[in-house]
Protein backbone atom coordinates (compact mmCIF):
# COMPACT_ATOMS: atom_id res chain seq x y z
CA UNK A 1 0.00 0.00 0.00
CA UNK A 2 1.10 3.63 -0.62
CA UNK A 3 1.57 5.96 1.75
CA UNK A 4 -0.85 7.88 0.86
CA UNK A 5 -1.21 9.77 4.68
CA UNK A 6 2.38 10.81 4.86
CA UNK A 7 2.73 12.10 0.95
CA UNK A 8 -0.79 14.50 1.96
CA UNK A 9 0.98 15.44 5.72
CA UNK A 10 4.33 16.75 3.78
CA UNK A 11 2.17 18.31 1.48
CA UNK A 12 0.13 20.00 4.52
CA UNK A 13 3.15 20.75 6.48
CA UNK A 14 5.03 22.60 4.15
CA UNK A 15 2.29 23.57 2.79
CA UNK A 16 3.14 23.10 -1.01
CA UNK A 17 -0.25 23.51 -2.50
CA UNK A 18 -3.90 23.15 -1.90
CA UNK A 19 -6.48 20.97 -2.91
CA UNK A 20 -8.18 23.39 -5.39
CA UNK A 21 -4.75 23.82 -7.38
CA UNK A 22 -3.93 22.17 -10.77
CA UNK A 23 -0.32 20.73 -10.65
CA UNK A 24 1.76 19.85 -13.39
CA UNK A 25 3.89 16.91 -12.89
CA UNK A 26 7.65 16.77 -14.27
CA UNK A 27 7.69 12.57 -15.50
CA UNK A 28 10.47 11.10 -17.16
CA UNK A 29 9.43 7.58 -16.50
CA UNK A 30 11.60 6.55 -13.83
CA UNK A 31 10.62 5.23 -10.62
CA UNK A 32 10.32 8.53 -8.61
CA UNK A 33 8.31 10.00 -10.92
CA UNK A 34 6.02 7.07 -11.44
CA UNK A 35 5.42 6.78 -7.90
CA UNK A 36 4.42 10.29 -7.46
CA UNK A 37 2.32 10.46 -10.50
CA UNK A 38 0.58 7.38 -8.97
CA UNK A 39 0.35 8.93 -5.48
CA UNK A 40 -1.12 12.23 -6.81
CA UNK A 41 -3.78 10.11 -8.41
CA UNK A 42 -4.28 8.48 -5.58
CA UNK A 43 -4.49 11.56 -3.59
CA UNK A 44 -7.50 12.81 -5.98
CA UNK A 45 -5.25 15.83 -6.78
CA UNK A 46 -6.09 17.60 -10.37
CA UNK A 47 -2.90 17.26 -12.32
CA UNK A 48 -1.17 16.82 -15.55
CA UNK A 49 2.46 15.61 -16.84
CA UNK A 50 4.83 16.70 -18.57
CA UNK A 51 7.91 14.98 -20.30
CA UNK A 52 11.17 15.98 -22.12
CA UNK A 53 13.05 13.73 -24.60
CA UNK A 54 16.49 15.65 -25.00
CA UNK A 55 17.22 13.41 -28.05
CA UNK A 56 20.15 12.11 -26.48
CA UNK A 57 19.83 8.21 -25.84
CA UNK A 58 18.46 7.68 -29.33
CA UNK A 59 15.32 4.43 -28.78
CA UNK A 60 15.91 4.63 -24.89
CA UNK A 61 14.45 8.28 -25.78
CA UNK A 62 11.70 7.21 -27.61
CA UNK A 63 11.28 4.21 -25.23
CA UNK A 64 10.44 6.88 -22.43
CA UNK A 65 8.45 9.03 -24.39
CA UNK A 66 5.90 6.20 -25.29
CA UNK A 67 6.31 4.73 -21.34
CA UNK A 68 5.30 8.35 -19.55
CA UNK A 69 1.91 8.67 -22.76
CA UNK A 70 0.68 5.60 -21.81
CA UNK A 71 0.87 6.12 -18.13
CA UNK A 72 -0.54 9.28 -18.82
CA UNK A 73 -3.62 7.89 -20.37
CA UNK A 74 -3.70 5.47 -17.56
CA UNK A 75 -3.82 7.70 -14.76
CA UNK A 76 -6.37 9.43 -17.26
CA UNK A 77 -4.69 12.98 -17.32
CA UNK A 78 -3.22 15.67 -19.32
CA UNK A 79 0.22 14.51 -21.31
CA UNK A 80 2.46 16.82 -22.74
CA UNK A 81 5.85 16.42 -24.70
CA UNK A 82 8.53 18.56 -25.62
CA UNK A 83 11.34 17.60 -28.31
CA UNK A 84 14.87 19.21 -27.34
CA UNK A 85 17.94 20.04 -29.63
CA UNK A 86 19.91 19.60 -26.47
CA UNK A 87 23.81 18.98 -28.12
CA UNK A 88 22.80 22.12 -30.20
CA UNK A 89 21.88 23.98 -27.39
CA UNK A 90 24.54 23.11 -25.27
CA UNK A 91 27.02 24.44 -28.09
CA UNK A 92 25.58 27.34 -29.00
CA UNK A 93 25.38 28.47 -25.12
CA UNK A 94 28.93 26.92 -24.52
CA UNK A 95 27.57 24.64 -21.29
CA UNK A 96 27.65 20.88 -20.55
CA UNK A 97 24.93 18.56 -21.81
CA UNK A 98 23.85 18.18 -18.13
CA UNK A 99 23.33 22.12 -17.92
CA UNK A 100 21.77 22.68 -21.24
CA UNK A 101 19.51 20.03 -20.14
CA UNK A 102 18.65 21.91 -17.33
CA UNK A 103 18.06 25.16 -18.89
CA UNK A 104 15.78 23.77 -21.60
CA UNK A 105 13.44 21.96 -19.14
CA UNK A 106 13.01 24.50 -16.48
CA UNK A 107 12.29 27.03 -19.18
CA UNK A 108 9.72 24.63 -21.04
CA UNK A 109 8.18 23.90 -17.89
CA UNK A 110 7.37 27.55 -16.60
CA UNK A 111 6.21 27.97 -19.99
CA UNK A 112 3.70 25.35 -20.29
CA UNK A 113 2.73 25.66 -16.64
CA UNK A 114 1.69 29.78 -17.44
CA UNK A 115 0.00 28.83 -20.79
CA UNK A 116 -1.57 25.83 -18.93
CA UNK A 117 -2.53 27.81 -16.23
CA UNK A 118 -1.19 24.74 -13.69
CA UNK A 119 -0.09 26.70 -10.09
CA UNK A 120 2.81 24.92 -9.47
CA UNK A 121 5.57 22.47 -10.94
CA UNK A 122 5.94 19.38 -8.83
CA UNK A 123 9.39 17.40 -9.13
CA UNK A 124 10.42 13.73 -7.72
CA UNK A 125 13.16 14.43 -6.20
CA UNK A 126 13.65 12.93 -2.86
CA UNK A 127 16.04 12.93 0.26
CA UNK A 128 18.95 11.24 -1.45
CA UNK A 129 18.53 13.97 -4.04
CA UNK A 130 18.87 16.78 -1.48
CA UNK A 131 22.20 14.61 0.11
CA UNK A 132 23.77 14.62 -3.26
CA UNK A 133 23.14 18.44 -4.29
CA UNK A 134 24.46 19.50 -0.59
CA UNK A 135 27.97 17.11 -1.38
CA UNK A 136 28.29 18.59 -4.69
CA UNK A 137 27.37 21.85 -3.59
CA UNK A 138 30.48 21.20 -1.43
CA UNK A 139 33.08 20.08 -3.57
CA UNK A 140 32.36 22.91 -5.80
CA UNK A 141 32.43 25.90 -3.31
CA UNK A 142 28.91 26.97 -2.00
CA UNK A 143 27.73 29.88 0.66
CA UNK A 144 25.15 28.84 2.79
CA UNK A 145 22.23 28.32 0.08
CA UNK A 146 24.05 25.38 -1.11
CA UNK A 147 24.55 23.93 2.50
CA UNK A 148 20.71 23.42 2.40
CA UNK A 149 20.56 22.36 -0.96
CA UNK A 150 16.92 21.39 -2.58
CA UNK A 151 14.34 23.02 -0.55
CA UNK A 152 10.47 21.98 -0.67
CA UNK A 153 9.21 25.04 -2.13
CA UNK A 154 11.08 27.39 -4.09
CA UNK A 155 8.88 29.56 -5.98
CA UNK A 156 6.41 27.74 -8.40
CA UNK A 157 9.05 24.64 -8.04
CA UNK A 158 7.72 22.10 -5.51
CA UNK A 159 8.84 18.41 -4.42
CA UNK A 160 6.69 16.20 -3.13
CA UNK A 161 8.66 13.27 -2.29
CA UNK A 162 11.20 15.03 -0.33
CA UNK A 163 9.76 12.65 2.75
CA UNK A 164 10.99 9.39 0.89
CA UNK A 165 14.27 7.85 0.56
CA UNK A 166 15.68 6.17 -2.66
CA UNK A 167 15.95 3.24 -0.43
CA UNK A 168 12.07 3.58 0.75
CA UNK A 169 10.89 4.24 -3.03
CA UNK A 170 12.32 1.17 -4.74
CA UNK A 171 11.16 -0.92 -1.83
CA UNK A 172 7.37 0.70 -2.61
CA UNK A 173 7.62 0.25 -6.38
CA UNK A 174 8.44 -3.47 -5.94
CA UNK A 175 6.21 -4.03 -3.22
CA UNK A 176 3.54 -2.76 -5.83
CA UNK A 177 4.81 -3.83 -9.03
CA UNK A 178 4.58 -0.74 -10.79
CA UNK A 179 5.99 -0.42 -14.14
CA UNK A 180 8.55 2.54 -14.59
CA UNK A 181 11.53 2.40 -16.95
CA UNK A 182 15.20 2.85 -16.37
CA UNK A 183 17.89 5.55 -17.46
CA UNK A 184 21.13 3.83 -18.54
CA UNK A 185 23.00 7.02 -17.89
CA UNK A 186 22.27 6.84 -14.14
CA UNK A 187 24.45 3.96 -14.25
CA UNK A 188 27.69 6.33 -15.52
CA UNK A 189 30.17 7.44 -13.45
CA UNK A 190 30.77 10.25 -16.01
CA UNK A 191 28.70 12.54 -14.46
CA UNK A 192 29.68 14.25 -11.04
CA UNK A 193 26.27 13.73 -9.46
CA UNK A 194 26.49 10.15 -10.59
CA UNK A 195 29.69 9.68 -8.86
CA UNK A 196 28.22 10.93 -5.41
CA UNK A 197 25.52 8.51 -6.02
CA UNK A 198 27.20 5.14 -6.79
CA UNK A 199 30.25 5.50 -4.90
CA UNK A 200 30.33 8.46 -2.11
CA UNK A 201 26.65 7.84 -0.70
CA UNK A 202 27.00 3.95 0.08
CA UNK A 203 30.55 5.11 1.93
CA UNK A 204 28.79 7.47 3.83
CA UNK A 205 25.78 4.87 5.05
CA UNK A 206 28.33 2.77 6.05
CA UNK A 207 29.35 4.97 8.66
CA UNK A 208 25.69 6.41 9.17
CA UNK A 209 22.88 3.86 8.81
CA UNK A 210 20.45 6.64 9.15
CA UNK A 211 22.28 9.66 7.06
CA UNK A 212 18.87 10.35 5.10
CA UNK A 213 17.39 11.42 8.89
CA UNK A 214 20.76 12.94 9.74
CA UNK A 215 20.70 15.07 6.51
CA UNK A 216 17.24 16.09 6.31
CA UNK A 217 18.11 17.63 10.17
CA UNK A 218 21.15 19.35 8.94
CA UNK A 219 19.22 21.01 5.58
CA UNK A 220 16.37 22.15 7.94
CA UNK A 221 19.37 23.87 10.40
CA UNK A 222 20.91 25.67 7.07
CA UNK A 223 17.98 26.80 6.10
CA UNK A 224 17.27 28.32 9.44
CA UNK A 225 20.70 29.39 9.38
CA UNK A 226 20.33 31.06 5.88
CA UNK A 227 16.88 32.76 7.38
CA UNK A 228 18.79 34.19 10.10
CA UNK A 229 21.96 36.15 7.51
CA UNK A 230 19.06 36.91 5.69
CA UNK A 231 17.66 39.40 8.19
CA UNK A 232 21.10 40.08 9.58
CA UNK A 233 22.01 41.03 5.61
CA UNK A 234 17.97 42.92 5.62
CA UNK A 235 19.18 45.22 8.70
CA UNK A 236 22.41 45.62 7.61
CA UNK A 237 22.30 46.99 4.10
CA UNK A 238 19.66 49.70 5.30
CA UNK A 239 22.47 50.99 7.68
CA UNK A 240 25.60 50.44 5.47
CA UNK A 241 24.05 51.35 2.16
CA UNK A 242 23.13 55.37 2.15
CA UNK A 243 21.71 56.97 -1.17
CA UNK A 244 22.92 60.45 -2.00
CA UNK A 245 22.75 62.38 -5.15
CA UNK A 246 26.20 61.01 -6.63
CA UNK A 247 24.84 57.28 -5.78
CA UNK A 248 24.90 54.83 -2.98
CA UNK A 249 27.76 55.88 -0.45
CA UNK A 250 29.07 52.75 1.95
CA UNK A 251 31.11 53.87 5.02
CA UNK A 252 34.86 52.58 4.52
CA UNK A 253 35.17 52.81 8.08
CA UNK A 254 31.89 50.85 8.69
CA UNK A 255 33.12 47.91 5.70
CA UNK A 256 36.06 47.53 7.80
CA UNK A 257 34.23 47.06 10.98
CA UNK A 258 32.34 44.13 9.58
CA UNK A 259 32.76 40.68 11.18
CA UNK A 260 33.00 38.47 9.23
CA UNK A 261 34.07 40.98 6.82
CA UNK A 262 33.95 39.41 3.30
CA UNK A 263 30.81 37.27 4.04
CA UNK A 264 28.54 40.16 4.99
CA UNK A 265 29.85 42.76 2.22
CA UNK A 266 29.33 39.66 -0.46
CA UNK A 267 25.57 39.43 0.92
CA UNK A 268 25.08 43.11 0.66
CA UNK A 269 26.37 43.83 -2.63
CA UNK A 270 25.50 40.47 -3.96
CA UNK A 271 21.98 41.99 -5.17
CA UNK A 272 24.27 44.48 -7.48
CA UNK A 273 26.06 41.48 -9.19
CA UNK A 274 29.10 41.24 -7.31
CA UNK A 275 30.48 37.83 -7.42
CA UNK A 276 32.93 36.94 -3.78
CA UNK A 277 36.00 37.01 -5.96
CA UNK A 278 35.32 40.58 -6.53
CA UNK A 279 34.40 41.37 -3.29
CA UNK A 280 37.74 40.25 -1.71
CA UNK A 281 39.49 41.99 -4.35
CA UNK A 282 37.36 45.07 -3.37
CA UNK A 283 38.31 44.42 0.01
CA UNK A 284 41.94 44.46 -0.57
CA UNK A 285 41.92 47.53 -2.18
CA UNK A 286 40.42 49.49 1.14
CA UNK A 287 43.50 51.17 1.59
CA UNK A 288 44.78 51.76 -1.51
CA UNK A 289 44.53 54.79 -3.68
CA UNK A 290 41.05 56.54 -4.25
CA UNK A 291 39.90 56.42 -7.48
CA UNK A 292 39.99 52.16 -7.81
CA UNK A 293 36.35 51.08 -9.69
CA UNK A 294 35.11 47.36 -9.66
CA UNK A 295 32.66 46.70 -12.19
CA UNK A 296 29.59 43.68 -12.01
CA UNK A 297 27.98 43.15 -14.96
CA UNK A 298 25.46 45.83 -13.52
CA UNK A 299 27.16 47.96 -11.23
CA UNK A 300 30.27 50.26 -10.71
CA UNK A 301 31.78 50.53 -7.04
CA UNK A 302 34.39 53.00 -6.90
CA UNK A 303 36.94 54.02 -3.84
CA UNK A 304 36.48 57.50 -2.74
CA UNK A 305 38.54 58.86 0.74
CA UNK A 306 36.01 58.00 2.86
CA UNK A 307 33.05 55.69 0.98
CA UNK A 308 32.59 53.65 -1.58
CA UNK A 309 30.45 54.52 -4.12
CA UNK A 310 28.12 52.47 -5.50
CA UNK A 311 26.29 52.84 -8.80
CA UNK A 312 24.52 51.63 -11.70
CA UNK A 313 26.11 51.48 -15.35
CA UNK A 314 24.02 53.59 -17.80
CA UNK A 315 26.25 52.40 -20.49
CA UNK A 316 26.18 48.27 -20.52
CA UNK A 317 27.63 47.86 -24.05
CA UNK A 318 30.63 49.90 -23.33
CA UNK A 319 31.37 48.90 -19.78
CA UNK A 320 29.71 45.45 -19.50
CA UNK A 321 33.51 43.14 -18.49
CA UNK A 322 34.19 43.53 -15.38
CA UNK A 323 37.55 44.30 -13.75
CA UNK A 324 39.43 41.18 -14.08
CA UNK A 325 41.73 41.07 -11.21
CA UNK A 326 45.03 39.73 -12.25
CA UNK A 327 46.82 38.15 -8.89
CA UNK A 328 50.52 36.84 -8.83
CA UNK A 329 49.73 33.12 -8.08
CA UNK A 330 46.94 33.43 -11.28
CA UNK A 331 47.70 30.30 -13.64
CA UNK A 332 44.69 30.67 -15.62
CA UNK A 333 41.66 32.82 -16.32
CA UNK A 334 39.66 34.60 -18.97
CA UNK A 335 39.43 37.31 -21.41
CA UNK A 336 36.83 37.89 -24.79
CA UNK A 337 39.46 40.42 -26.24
CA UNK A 338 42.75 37.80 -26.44
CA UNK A 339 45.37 36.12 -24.89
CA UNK A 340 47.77 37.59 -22.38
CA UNK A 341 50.71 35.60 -21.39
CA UNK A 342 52.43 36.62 -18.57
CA UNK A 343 56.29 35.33 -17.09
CA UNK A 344 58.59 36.90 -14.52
CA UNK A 345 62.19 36.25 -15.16
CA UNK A 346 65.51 37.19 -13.07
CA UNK A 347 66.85 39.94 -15.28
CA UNK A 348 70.08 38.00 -15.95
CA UNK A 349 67.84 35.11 -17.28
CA UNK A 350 66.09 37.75 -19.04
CA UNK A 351 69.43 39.45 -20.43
CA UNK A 352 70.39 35.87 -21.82
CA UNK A 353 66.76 34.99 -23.47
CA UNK A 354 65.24 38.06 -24.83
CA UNK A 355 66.33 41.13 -27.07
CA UNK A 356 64.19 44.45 -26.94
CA UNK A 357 62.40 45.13 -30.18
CA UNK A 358 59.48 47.16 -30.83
CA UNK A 359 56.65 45.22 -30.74
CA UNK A 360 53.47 47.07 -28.82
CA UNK A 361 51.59 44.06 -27.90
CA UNK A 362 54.45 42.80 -25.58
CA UNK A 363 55.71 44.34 -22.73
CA UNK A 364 58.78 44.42 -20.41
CA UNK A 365 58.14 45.63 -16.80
CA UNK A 366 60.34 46.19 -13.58
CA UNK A 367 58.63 42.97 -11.51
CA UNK A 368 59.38 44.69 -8.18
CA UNK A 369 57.25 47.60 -9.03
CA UNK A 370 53.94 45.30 -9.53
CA UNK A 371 51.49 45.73 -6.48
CA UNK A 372 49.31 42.95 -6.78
CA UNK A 373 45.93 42.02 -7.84
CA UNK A 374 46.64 44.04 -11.68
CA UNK A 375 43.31 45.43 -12.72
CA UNK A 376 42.81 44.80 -16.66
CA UNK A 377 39.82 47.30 -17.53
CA UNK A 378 38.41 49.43 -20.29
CA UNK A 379 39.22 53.23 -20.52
CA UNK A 380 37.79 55.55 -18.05
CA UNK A 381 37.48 58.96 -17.65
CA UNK A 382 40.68 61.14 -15.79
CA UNK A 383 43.04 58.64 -16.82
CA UNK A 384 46.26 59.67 -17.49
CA UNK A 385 49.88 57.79 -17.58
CA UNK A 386 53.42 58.64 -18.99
CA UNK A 387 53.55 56.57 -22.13
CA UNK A 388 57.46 55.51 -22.34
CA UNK A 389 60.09 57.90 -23.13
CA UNK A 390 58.39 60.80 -21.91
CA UNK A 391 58.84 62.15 -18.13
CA UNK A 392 54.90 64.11 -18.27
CA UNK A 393 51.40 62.73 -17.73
CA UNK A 394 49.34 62.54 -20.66
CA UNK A 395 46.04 62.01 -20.99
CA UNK A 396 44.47 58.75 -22.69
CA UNK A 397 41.93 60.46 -24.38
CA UNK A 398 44.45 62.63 -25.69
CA UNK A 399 47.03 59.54 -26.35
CA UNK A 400 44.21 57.82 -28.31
CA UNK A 401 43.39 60.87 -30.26
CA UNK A 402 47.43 61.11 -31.03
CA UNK A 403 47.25 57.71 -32.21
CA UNK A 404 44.48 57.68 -34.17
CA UNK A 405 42.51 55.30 -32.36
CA UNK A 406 38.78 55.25 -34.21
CA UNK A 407 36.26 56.38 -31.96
CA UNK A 408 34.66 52.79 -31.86
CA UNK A 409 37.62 51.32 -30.77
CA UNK A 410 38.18 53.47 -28.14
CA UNK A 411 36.43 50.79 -25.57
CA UNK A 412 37.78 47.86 -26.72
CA UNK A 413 41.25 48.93 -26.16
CA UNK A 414 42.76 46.49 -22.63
CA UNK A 415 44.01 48.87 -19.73
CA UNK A 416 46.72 47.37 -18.00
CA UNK A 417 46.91 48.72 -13.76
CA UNK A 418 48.81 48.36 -11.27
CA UNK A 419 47.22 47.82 -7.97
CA UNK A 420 48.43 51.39 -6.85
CA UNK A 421 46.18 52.77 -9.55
CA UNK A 422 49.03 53.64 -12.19
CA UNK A 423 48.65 52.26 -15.48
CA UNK A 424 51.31 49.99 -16.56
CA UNK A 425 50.37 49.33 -19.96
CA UNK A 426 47.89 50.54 -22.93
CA UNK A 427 48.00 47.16 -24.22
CA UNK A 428 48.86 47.08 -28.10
CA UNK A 429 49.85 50.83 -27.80
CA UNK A 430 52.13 51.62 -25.02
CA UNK A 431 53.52 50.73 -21.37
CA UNK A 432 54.09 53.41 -18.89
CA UNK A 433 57.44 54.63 -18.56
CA UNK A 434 57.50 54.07 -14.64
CA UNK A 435 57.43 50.63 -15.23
CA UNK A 436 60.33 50.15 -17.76
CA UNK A 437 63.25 48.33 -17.22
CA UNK A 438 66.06 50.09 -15.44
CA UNK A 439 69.32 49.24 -14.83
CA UNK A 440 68.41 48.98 -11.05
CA UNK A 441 66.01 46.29 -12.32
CA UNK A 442 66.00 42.58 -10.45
CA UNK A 443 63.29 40.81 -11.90
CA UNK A 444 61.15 41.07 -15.62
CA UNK A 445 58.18 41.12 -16.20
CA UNK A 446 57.60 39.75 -19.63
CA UNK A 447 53.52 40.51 -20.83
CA UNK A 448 52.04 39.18 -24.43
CA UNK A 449 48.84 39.96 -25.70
CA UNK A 450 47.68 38.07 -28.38
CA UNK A 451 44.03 37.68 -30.39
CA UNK A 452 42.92 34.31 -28.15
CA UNK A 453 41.76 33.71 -24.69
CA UNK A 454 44.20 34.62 -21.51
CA UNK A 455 46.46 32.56 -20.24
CA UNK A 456 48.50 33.55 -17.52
CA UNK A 457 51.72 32.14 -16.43
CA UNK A 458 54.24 32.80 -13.62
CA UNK A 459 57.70 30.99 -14.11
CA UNK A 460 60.50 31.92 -11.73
């Protein structure tokens, strides 16, 4: 027998929907989904379900397809179907099959579920699910969101069956021989999530008969947990974050009083796209020069004497890459506009390997003069640098106008700074003439840019 009592209690409890609502029910034929498309039946609950055949396990696809119509016209209610292009997809967006997968089933089901007019989207995802999505969540670097994982209710996204183990749902689907079919990829070790499932979790229950109780415990305390910096973060931002006429002023002073510092200044300007990196870069930078920006894909924060100043871009197109912070130990990272290779040699090494000739999209810097993270950023107004062989400041727009930069390329141009807020090098143009090699010199510098993706290097 089902358990019909406890499925309607978790319902109730977290109170996921009510009887009056139509649900729409995400089936793909396996046995979590079977059982709760039987179980809403069961329940008397109005419902419908939907399936997606990525086109990616050729007749295993078409297998399911057939499997989740005719249980469907079983259970006697609404089927629908949607065809993916999902390699295509994946491609074109330049994410894994897994993601792309994602993407395109999430989107089709909010669609259908408006059109449809269903209230919410139920998914069979149970507590093994939630166990797995908290490990992975770990292994890839989470904040406390991840620590709690799948949640019950998350908008129009509900799960049902988050009060049933794997364990407890196979043991239900044999007891009642219902039909469901299987997913050879579950059985691959390919995928990450599949790894945590075949060979972390049975580990882990050797140690802890009862982790599924243990876990669901520890989800519900991060959630709690993640209510609580919530209204910490809610009280916190109205005092730190002031709006004035120039934009919204944070208190250096105040930022630097924070504890813990970098957690609490992510949360707060994590609304205005600022990703943690960027925040402890921003961080770093508190008692550097004034005049330092940091750019989200939305926002500009900039270091003034006394604030920060916080405020939106009006010009997305022409300032949309953020400030990518450049730090000594970087081995790798990212760039649209090319590649930048980047090795620091002893200057005798450098003496023995390397001739100067004029070539503007490489440049040779005193190493001890670097103050770490370099900021690589478009143009912005004020700036100003002594392009090499000359002892004055001169203006960039002025330099670009000398140089007969077109107008339209004016933004695309790479700014090169040093963490002092000096910049080192118009890349493809110039390098500042503070930074060349003198013969007091220890250490080079040696920076390419080329028409790729970056790759940085450090080589002693």
């Amino acid at each position: 027998m089902l358990p019909l009592q406890n499925f309607k209690d978790y319902i109730s409890q977290n109170a996921l929907f009510t009887v009056n609502d139509r649900i729409l029910l995400a089936v793909s034929g396996g046995r979590d989904s079977v059982l709760m498309a039987h179980l809403f039946k069961l329940s008397g609950y109005d419902f419908g379900i939907a399936h997606c055949n990525f086109n990616l396990r050729g007749e295993e696809s078409v297998r399911d397809e057939h499997f989740v119509k005719m249980l469907s016209a079983t259970l006697d209610v609404p089927f629908y179907v949607q065809h993916f292009r999902t390699k295509e997809y994946a491609a074109g967006h330049k994410v894994s099959i897994q993601m792309a997968a994602r993407d395109l089933r999430y989107q089709w089901f909010e669609e259908l579920r408006s059109k449809e007019e269903y209230a919410f989207i139920a998914l069979a995802q149970h507590q093994d699910d939630a166990i797995e999505t908290v490990l992975l969540n770990l292994t890839r670097g989470t904040g406390i969101a991840g620590l709690h994982g799948i949640l019950p209710k998350r908008g129009h996204l509900i799960r049902p069956l988050l009060f049933l183990s794997r364990t407890a749902i196979n043991e239900l689907m044999e007891r009642e021989h219902l039909d469901y079919v299987e997913d050879s990829s579950n059985l691959s070790t390919n995928y990450a999530r599949n790894k945590i499932r075949l060979k972390v979790l049975p580990r882990l229950k050797e140690i802890n008969g009862n982790l599924e109780v243990t876990f669901q415990h520890n989800i519900q305390r991060f959630a709690d947990t993640e209510l609580v910096l919530q209204k910490v973060v809610a009280d916190l931002s109205q005092k730190l974050l002031i709006k004035k006429q120039d934009g919204i002023h944070l208190s250096i002073a105040e930022v630097k009083s924070l504890s813990p510092q970098k957690l609490l200044l992510f949360e707060v300007l994590k609304p205005y796209g600022f990703t943690e990196h960027l925040v402890a870069d921003v961080l770093q930078a508190l008692d550097k020069q004034s005049g330092i920006s940091f750019f989200s894909t939305s926002h500009q924060l900039t270091l003034d004497r006394e604030d920060l100043i916080l405020v939106a871009l009006k010009n997305k197109d022409a300032m949309s890459r953020q400030h990518l912070m450049i730090h000594a130990q970087d081995l790798i990272t990212a760039l649209p506009e090319g590649e930048l290779t980047m090795v620091t040699l002893s200057k005798s090494k450098f003496e023995e390997t390397h001739s100067f000739k004029k070539d503007h999209f490489e440049a040779y810097l005193d190493a001890e003069k670097l103050i770490y993270p370099l900021v690589l950023r478009n143009r912005q107004n004020g700036d100003k640098f002594k392009p090499i062989g000359m002892s004055n400041f001169k203006k960039l727009s002025d330099f670009f106008i000398d140089e007969k930069v077109p107008v339209t390329r004016k933004d695309d141009i790479p700014i090169l700074v040093n963490g002092n807020g000096e910049i080192i090098w118009v890349m493809g143009l110039r390098q500042d003439n503070r930074y060349k090699i003198s013969p007091a010199t220890k250490n080079v510098t040696i920076l390419t840019f080329r028409n790729l993706h970056i790759t940085i290097s450090k080589q002693s």
